[in-house]
Protein backbone atom coordinates (compact mmCIF):
# COMPACT_ATOMS: atom_id res chain seq x y z
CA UNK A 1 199.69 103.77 131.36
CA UNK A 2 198.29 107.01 129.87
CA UNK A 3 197.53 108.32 133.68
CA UNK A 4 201.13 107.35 134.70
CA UNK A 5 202.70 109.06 131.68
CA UNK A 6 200.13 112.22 132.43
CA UNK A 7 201.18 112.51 135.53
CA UNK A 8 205.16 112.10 134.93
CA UNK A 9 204.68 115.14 132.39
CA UNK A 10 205.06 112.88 129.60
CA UNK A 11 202.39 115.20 127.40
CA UNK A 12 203.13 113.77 124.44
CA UNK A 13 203.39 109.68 125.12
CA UNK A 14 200.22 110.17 127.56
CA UNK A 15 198.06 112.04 124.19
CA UNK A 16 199.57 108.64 122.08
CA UNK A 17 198.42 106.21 124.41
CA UNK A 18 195.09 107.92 124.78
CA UNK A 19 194.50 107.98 121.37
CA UNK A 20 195.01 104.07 121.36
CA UNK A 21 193.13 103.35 123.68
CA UNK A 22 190.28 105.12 122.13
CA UNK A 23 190.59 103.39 118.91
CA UNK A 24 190.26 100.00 121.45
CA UNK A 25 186.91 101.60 122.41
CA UNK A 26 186.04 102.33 119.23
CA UNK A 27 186.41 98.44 118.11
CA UNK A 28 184.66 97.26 121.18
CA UNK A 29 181.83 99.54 120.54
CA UNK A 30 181.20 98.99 116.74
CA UNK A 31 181.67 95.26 117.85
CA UNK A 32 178.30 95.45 119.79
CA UNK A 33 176.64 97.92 117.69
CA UNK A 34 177.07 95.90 114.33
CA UNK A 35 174.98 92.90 116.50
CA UNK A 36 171.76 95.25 115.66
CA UNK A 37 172.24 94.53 111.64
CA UNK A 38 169.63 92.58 111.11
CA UNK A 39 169.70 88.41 110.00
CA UNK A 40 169.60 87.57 106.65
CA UNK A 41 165.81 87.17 105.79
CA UNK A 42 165.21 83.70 104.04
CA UNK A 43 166.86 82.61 101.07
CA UNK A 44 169.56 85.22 101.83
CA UNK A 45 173.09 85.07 103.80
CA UNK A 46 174.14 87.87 105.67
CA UNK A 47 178.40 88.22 105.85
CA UNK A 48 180.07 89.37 108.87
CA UNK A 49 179.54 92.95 109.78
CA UNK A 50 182.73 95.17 109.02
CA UNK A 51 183.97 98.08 110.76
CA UNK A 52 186.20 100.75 109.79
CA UNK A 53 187.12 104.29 111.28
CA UNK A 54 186.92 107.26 108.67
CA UNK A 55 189.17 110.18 110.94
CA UNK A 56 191.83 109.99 108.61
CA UNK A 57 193.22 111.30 105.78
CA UNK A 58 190.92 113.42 103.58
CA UNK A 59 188.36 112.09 106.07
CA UNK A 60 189.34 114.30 108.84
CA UNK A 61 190.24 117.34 106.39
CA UNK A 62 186.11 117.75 105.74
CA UNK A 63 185.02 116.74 109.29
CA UNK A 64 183.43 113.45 108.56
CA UNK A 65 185.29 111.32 110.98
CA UNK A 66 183.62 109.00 112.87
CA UNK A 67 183.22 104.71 112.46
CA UNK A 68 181.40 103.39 109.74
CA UNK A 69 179.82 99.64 109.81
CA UNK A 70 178.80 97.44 106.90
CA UNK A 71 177.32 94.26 106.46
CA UNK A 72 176.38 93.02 102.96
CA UNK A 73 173.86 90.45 102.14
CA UNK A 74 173.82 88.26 99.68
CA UNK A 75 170.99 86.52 97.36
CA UNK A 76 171.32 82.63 97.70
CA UNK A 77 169.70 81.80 94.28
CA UNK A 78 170.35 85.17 92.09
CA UNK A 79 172.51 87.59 91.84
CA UNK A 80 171.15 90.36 94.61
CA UNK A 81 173.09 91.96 97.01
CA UNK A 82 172.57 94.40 99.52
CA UNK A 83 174.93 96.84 102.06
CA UNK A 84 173.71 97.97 104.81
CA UNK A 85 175.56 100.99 106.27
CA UNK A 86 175.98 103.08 109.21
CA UNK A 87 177.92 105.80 109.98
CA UNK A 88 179.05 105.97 113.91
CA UNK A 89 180.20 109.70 115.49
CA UNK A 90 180.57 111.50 112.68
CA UNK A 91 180.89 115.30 113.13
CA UNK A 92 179.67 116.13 109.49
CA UNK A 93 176.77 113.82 109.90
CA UNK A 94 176.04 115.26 113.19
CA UNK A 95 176.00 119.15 112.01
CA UNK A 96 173.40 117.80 109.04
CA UNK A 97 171.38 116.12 111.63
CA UNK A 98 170.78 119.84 113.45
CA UNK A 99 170.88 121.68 110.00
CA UNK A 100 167.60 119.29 109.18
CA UNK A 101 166.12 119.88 112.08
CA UNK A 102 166.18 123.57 112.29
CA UNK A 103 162.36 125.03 112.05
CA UNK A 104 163.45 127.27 109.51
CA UNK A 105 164.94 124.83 106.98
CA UNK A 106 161.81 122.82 107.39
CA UNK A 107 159.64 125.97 106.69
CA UNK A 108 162.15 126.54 103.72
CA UNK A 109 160.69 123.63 102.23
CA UNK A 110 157.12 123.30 102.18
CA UNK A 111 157.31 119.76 100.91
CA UNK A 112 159.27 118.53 103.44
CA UNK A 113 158.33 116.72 106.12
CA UNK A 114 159.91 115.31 109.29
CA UNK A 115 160.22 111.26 110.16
């Protein structure tokens, strides 16, 4: 539908159903990425995996866009509880990824070493 509209001139319909189907691709992929959270170890239980995207709102105003993922775990016997995160295409994380792994922010810091 977005190539039919794009080709009719219809700019502004195509760009909306573009973007939708985007967000689709989105889902689909944090679907199959949240299958790498790892099971619950023994005597814990692991709740579904949870996706949300963060390009909105004040989100999008400091670049950190992107999908997050969650899945919290949850102590059987006791009261512990753990969330695992991970943040999916995310332009801010992205620029601090390159900013860390400039030579001269690692010389910078003499202490600082590289995983």
């Amino acid at each position: 539908l977005g190539l039919e509209l794009y080709q009719e001139q219809e700019y502004g319909a195509a760009i909306t159903e573009l973007e939708f189907a985007i967000e689709d691709m989105r889902k689909m992929m944090s679907g199959l990425i949240a299958q790498t959270f790892p099971d619950a170890p023994e005597g814990w239980t692991a709740h579904e995996a949870t996706s949300g995207g963060a390009g909105g709102g004040a989100a999008a105003m400091f670049g950190v866009g992107g999908t997050s993922l969650e899945r919290t775990y949850q102590q059987d016997d006791g009261d512990g509880q753990i969330t695992a995160s991970m943040m999916l295409d995310s332009p801010l994380i992205q620029s601090m990824g390159a900013m860390f792994n400039n030579p001269a922010m690692i010389a910078a810091q003499p202490n600082m070493e590289r995983v």
